[in-house]
N, C-alpha and C. Protein backbone atom coordinates (compact mmCIF):
# COMPACT_ATOMS: atom_id res chain seq x y z
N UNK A 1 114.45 80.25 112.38
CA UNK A 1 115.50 80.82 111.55
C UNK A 1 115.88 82.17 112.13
N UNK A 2 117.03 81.93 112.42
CA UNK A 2 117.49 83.13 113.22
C UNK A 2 118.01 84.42 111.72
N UNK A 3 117.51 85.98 112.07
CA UNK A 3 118.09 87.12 111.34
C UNK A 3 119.51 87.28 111.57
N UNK A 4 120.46 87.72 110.40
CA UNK A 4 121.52 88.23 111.21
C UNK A 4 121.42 89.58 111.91
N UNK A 5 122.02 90.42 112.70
CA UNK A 5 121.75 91.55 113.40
C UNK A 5 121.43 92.87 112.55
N UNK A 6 122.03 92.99 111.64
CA UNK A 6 121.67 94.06 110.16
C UNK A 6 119.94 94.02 109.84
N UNK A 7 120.41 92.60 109.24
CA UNK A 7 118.53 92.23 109.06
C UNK A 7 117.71 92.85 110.05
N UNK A 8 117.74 92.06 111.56
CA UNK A 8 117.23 92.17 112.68
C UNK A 8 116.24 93.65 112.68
N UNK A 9 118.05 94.42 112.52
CA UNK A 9 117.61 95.66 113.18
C UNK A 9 116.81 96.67 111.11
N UNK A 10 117.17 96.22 110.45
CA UNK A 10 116.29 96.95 109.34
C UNK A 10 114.20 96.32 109.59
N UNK A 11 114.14 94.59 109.93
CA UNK A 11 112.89 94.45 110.40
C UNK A 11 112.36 95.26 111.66
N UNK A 12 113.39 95.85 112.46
CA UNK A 12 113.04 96.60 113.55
C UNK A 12 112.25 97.88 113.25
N UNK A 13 113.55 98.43 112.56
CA UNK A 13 113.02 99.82 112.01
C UNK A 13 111.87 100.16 111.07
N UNK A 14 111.76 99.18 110.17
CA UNK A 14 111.19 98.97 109.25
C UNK A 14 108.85 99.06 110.23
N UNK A 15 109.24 98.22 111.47
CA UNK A 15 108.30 97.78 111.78
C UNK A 15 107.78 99.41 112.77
N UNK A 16 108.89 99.67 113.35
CA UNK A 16 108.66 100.89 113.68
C UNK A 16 108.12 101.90 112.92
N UNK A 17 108.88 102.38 111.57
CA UNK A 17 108.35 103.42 110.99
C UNK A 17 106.43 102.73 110.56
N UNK A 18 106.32 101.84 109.79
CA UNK A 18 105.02 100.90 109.91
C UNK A 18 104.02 101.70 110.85
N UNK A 19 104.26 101.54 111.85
CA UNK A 19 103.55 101.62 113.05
C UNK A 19 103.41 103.45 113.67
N UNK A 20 104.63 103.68 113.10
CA UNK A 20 104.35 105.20 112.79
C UNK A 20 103.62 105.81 112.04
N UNK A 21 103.58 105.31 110.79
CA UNK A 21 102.67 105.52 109.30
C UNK A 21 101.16 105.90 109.98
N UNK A 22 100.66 104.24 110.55
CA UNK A 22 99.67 103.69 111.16
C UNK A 22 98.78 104.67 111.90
N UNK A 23 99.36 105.28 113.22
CA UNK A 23 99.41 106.15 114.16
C UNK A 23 98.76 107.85 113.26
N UNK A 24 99.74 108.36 112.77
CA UNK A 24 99.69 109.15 112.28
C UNK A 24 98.37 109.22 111.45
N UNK A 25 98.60 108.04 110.43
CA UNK A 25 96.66 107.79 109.65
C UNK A 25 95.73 107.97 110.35
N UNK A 26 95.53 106.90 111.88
CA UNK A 26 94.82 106.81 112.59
C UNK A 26 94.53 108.40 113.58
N UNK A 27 95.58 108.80 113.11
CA UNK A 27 94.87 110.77 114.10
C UNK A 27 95.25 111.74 113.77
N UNK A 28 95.07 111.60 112.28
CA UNK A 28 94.46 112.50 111.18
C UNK A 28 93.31 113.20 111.57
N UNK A 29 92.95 114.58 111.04
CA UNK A 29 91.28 114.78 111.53
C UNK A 29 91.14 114.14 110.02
N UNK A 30 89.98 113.83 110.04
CA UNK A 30 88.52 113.24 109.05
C UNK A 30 88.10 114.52 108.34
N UNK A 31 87.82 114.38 107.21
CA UNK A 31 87.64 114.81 105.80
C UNK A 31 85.87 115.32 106.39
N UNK A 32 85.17 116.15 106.20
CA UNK A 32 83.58 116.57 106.21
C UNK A 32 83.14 115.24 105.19
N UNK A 33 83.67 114.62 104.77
CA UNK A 33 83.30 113.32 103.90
C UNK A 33 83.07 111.89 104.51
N UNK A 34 84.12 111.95 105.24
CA UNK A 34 84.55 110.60 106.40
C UNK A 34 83.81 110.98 107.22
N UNK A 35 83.56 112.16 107.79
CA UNK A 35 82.79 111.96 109.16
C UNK A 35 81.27 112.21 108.57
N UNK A 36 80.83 112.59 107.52
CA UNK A 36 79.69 112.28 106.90
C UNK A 36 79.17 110.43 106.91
N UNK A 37 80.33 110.25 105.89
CA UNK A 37 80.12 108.70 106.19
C UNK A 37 80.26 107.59 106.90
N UNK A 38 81.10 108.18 108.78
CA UNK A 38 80.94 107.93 110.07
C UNK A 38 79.80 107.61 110.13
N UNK A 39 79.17 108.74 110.41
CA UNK A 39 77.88 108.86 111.18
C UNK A 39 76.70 108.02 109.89
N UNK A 40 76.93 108.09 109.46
CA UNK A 40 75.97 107.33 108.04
C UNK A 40 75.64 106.01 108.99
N UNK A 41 77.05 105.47 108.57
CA UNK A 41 77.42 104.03 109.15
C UNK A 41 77.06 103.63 110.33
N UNK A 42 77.10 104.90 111.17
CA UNK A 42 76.35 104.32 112.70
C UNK A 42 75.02 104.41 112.50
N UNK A 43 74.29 105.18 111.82
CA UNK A 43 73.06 105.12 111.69
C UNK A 43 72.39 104.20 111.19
N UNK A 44 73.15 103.67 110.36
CA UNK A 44 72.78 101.95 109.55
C UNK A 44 72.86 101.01 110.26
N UNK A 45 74.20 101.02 111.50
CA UNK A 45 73.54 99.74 112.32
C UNK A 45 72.72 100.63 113.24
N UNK A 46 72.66 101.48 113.80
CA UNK A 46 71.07 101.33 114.48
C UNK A 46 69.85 101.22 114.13
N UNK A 47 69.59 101.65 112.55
CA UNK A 47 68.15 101.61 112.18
C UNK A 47 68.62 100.58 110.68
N UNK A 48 68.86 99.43 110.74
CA UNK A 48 68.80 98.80 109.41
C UNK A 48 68.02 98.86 108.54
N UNK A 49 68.07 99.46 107.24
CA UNK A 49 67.04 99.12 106.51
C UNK A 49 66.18 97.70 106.22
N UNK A 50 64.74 97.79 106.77
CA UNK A 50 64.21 96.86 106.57
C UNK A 50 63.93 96.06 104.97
N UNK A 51 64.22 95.00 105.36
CA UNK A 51 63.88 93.94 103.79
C UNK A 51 62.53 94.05 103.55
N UNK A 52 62.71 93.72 101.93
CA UNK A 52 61.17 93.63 101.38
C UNK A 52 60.29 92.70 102.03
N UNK A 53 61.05 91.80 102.80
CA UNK A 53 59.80 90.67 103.28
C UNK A 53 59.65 91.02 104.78
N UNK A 54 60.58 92.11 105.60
CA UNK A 54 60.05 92.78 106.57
C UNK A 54 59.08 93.25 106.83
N UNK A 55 59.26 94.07 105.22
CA UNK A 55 58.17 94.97 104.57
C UNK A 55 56.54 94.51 104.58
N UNK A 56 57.03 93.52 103.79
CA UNK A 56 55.59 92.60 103.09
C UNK A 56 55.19 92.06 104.51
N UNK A 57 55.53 91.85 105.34
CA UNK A 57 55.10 91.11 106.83
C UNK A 57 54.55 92.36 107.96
N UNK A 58 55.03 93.46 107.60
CA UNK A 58 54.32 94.67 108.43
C UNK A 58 53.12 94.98 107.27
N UNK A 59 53.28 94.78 106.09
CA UNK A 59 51.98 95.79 106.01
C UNK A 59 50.81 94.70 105.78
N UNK A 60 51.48 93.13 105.63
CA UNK A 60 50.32 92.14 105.88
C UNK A 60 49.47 91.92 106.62
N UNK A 61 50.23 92.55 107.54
CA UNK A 61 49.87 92.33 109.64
C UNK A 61 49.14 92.70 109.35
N UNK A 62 48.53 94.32 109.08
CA UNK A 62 47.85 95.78 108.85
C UNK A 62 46.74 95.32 108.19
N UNK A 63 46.72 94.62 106.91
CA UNK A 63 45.62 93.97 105.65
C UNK A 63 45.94 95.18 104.87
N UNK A 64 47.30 95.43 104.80
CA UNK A 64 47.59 96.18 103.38
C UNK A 64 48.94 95.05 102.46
N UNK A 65 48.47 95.74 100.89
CA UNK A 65 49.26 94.72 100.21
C UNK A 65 50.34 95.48 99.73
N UNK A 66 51.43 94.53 99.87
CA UNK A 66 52.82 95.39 99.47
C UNK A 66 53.64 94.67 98.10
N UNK A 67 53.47 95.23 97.28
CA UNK A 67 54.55 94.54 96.15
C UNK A 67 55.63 94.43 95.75
């Protein structure tokens, strides 16, 4: 389905400013909040908190009991 050229060019612009919005969000500086909860987030995937049955399986190893 072809736009007529009006259309065309308002999806044009439309997609442009979009993408401007985008840009602009994207290089923003970060809030002492956001980059708090950056670095949070990287720290969580490097050290996952271990599960209770992680748990219960290290300190079983040991001959300690974990509840």
């Amino acid at each position: 389905m072809a736009l007529s050229s009006n259309s065309q060019k308002a999806l044009d612009d439309f997609i442009e400013s979009l993408d401007t919005l985008v840009t602009s969000v994207r290089n923003r500086p970060l809030s002492n909040a956001e980059k708090r909860d950056e670095i949070k987030n990287k720290v969580d995937v490097w050290n996952p908190k271990p599960s209770d049955d992680d748990l219960a399986e290290y300190f079983a190893s040991r001959g300690l009991l974990w509840d």
